[in-house]
N, C-alpha and C. Protein backbone atom coordinates (compact mmCIF):
# COMPACT_ATOMS: atom_id res chain seq x y z
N UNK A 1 144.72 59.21 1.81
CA UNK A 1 143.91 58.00 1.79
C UNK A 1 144.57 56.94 2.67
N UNK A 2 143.71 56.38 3.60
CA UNK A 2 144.31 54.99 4.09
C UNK A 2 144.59 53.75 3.54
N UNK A 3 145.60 52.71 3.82
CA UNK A 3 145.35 52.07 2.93
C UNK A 3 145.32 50.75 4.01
N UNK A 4 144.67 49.84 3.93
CA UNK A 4 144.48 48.84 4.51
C UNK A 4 145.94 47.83 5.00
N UNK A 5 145.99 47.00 5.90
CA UNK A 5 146.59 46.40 6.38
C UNK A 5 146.79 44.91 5.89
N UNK A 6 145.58 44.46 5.29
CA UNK A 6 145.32 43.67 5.25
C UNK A 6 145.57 42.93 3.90
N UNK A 7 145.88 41.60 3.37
CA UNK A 7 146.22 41.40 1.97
C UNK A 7 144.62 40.60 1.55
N UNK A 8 144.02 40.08 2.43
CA UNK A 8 142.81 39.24 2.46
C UNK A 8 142.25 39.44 3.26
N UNK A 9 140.91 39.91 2.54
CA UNK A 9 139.68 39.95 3.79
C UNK A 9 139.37 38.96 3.81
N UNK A 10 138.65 38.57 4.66
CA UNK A 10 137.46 37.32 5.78
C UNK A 10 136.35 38.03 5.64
N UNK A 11 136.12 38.85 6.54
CA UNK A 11 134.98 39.54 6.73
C UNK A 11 134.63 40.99 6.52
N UNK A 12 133.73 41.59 6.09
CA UNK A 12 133.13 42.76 6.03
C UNK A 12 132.40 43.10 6.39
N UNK A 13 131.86 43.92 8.07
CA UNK A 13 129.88 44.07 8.18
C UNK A 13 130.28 45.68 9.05
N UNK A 14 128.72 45.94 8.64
CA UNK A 14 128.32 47.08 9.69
C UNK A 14 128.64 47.25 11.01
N UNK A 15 129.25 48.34 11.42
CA UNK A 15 129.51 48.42 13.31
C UNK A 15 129.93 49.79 13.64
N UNK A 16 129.78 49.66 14.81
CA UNK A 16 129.74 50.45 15.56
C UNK A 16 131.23 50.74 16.80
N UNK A 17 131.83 52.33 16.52
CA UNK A 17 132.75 51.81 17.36
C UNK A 17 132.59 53.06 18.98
N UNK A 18 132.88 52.67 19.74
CA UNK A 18 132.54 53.32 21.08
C UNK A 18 133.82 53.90 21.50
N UNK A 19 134.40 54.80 20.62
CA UNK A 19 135.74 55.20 21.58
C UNK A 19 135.26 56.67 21.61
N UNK A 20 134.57 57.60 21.61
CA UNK A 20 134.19 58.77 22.79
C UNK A 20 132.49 58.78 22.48
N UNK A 21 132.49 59.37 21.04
CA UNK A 21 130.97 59.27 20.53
C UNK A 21 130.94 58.05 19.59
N UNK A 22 129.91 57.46 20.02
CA UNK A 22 129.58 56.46 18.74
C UNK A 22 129.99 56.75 17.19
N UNK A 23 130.43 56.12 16.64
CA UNK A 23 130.77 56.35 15.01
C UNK A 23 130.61 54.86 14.40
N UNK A 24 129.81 54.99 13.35
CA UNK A 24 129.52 54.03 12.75
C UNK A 24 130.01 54.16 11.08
N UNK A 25 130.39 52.79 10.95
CA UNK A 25 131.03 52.34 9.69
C UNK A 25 131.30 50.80 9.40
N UNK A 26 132.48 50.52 9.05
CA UNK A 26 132.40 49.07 8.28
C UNK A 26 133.29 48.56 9.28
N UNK A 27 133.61 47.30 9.53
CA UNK A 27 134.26 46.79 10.29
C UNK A 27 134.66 45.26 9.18
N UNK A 28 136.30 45.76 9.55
CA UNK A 28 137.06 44.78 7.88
C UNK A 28 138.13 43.35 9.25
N UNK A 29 137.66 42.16 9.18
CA UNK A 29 138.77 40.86 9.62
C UNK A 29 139.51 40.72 8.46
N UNK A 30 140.44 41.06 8.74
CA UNK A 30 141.27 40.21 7.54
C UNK A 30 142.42 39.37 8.13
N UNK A 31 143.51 39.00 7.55
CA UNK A 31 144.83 38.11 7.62
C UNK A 31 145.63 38.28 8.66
N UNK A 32 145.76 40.03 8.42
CA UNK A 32 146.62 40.63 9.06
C UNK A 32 145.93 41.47 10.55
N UNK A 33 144.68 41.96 10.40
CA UNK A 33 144.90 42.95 10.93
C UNK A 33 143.24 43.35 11.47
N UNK A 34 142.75 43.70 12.51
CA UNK A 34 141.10 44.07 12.57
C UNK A 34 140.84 45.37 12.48
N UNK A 35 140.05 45.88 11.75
CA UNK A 35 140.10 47.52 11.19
C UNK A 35 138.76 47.73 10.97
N UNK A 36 138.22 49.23 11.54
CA UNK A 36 137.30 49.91 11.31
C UNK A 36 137.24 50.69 10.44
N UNK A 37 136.71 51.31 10.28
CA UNK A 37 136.76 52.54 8.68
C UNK A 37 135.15 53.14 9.19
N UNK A 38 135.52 54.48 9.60
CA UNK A 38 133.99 55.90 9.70
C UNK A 38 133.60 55.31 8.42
N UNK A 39 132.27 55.71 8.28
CA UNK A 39 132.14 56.14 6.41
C UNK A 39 131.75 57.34 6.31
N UNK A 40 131.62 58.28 7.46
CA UNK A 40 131.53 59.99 6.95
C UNK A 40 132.90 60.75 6.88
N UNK A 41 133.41 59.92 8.19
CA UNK A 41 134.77 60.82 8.08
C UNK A 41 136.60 59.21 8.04
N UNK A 42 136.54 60.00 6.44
CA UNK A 42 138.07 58.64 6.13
C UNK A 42 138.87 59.01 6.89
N UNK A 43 139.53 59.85 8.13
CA UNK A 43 140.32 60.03 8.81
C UNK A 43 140.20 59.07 9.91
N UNK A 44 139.15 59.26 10.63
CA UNK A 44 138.78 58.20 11.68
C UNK A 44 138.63 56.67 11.79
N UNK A 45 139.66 55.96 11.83
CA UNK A 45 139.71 54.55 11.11
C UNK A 45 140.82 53.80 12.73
N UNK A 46 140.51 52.69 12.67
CA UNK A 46 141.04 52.03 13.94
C UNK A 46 141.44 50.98 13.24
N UNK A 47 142.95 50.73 13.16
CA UNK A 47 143.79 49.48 12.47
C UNK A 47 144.19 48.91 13.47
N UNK A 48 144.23 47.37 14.29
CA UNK A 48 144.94 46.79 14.82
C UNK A 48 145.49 45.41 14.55
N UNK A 49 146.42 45.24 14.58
CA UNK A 49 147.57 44.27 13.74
C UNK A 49 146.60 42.98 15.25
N UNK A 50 146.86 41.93 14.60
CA UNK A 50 146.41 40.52 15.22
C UNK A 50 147.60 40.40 16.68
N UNK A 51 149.02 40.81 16.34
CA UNK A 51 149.82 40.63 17.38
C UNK A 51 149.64 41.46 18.00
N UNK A 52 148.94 42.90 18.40
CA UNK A 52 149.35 43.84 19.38
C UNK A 52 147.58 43.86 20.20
N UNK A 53 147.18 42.51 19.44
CA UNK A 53 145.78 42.27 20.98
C UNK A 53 145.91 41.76 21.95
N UNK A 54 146.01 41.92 23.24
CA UNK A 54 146.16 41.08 24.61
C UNK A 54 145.04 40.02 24.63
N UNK A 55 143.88 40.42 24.87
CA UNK A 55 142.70 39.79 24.78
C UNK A 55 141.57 40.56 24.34
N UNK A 56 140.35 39.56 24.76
CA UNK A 56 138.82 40.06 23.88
C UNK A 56 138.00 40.06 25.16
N UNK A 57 137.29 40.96 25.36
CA UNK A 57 135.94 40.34 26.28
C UNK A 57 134.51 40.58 25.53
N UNK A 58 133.92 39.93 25.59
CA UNK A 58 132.21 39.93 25.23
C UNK A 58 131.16 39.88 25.93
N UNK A 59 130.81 40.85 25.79
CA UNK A 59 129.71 41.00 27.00
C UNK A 59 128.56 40.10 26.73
N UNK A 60 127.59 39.00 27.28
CA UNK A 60 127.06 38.16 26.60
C UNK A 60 126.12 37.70 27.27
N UNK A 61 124.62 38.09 26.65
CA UNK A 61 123.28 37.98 27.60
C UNK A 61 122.53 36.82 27.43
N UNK A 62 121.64 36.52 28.13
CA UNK A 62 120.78 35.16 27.94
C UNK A 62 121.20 34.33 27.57
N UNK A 63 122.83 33.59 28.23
CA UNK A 63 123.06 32.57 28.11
C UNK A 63 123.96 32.18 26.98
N UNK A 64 124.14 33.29 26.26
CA UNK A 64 124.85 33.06 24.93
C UNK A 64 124.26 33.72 23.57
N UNK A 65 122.85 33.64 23.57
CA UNK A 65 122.13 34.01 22.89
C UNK A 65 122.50 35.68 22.30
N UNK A 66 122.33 36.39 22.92
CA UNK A 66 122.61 37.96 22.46
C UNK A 66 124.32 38.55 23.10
N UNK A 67 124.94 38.91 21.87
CA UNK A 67 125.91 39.70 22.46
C UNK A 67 126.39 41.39 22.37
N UNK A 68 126.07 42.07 23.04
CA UNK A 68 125.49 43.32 22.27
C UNK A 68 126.80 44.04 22.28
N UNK A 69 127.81 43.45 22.55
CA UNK A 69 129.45 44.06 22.34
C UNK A 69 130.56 43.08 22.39
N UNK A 70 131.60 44.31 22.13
CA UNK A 70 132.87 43.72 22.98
C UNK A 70 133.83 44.52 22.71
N UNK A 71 135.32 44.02 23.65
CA UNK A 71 136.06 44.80 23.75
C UNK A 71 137.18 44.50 23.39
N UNK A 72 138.35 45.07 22.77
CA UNK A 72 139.47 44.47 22.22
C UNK A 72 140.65 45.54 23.39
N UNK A 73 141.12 44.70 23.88
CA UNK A 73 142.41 45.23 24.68
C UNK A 73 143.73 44.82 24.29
N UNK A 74 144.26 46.28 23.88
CA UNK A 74 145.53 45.44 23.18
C UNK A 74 146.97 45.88 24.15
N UNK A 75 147.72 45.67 23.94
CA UNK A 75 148.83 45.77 24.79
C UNK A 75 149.67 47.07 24.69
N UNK A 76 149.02 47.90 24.20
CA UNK A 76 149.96 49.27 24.58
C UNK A 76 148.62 50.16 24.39
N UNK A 77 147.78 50.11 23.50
CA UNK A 77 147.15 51.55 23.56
C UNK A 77 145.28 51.44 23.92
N UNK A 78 145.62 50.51 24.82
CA UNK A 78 144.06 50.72 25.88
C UNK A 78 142.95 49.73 25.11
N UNK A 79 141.93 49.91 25.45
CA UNK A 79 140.62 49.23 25.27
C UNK A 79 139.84 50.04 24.06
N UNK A 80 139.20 49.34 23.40
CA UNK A 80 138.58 49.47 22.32
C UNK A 80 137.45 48.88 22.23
N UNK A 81 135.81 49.58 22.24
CA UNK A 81 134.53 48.53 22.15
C UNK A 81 133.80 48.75 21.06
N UNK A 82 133.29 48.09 20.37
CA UNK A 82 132.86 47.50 19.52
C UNK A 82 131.67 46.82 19.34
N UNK A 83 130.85 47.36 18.89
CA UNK A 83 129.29 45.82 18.09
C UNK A 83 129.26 46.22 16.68
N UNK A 84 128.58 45.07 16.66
CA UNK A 84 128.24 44.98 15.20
C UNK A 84 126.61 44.38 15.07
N UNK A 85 126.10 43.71 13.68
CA UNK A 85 124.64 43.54 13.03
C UNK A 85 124.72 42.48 13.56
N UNK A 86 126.37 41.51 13.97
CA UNK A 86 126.26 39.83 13.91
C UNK A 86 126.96 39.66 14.70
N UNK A 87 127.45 40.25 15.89
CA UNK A 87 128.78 40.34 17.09
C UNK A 87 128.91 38.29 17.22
N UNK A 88 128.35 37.96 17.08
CA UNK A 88 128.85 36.29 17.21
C UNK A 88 129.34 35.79 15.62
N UNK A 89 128.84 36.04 14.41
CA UNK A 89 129.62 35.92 13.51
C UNK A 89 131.65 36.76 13.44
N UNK A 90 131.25 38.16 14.00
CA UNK A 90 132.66 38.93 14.30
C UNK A 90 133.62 37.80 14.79
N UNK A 91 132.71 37.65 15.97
CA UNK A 91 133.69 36.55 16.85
C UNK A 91 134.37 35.90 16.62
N UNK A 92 133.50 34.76 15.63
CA UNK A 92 134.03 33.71 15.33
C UNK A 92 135.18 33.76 13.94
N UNK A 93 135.14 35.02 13.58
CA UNK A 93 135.77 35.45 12.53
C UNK A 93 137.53 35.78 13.09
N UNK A 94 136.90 36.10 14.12
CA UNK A 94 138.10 36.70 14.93
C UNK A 94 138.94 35.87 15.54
N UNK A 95 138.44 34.79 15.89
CA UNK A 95 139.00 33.39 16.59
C UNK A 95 139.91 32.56 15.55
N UNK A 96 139.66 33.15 14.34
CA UNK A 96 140.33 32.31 13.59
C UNK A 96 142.27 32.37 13.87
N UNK A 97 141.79 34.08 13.99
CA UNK A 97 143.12 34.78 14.36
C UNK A 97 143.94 35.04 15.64
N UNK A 98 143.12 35.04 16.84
CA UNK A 98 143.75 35.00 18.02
C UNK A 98 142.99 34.17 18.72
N UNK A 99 144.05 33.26 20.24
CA UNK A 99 143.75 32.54 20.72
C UNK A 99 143.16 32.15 21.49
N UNK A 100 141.94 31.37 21.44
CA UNK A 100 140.55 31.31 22.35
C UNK A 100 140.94 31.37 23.65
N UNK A 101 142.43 30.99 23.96
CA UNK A 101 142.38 31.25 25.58
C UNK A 101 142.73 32.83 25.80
N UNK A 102 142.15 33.64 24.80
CA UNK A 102 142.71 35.17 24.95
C UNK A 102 141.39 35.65 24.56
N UNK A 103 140.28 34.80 24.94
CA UNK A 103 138.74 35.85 24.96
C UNK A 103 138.16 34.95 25.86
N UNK A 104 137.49 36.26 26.64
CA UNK A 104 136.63 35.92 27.86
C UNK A 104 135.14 36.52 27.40
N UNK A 105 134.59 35.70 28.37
CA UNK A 105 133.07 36.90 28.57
C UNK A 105 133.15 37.57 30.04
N UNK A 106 132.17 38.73 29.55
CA UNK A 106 132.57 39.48 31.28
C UNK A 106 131.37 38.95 32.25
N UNK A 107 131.85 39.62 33.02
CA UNK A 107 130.69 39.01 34.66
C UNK A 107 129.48 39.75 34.25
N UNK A 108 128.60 39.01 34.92
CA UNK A 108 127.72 39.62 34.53
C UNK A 108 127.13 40.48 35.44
N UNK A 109 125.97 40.68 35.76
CA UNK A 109 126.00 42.21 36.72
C UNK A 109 125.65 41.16 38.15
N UNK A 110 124.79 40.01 38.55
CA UNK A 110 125.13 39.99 40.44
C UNK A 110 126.50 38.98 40.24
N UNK A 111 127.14 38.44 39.34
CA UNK A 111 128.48 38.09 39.69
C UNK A 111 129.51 39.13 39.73
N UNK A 112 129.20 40.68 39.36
CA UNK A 112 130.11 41.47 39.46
C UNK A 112 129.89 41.98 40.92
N UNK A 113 128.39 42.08 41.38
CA UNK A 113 128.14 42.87 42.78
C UNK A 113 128.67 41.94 43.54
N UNK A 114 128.35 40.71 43.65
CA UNK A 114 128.89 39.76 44.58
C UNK A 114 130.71 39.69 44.70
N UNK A 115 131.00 39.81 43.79
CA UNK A 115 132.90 40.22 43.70
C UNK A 115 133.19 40.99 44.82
N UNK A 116 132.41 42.18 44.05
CA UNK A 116 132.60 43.67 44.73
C UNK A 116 132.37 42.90 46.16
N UNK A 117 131.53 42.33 46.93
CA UNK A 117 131.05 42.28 47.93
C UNK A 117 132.55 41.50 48.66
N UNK A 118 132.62 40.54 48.16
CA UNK A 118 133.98 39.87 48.32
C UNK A 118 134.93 40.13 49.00
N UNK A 119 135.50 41.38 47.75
CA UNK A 119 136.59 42.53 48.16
C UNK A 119 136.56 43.15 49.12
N UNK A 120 135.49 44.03 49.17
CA UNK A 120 135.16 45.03 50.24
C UNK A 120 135.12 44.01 52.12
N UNK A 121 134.87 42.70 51.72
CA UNK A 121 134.33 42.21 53.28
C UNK A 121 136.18 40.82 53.37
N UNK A 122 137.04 41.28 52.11
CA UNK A 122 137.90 40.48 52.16
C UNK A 122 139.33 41.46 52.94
N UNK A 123 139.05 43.08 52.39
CA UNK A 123 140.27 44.20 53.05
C UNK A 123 139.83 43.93 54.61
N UNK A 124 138.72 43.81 55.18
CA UNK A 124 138.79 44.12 56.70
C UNK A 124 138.97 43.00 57.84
């Protein structure tokens, strides 16, 4: 059995986690630590302690309005994405715990082509 990280939850909701196939389960904020939990399979569970996140990105449409993910990058073992029922409640749950200058939103798709364009006409 796993046992949580955490001494106090914050939050509890439905989500979704994207590390090969989708797996869906509970997604726990607490004090310590941000943690997923499968609910078919208790092996498959994603614990990460508040200190070993680099940053957050959120992918974030119409202005603010819809955020249909995000990503937790932590400092040794890669990227991690994530939604949930309320991805802006998560958020703000999450902010309590790490520091707003350590979440971005990402580009969006012609500020990413235009980058790209950048680069490519900046090497020659």
């Amino acid at each position: 059995m796993i046992t949580s990280l955490n001494t106090k939850v914050d939050l509890t909701i439905k989500g979704v986690s994207y590390i090969n196939v989708p797996s869906y389960g509970n997604i726990m904020i607490g004090n310590k630590s941000f943690e997923f939990y499968n609910e078919r399979n208790v092996k498959d569970n994603i614990q990460i302690p508040w200190g070993e996140i680099s940053h957050i990105v959120a992918s974030v449409k119409f202005n603010g309005k819809w955020i249909p993910r995000f990503i937790i990058v932590t400092r040794k073992n890669g990227m991690f994405t994530f939604s949930s029922r309320n991805n802006r409640l998560l958020l703000r749950e999450i902010s309590k715990y790490v520091d707003k200058d350590h979440m971005f939103r990402s580009l969006g798709f012609f500020k990413s082509v235009i980058s790209g364009f950048k680069k490519v006409f900046k090497k020659k």
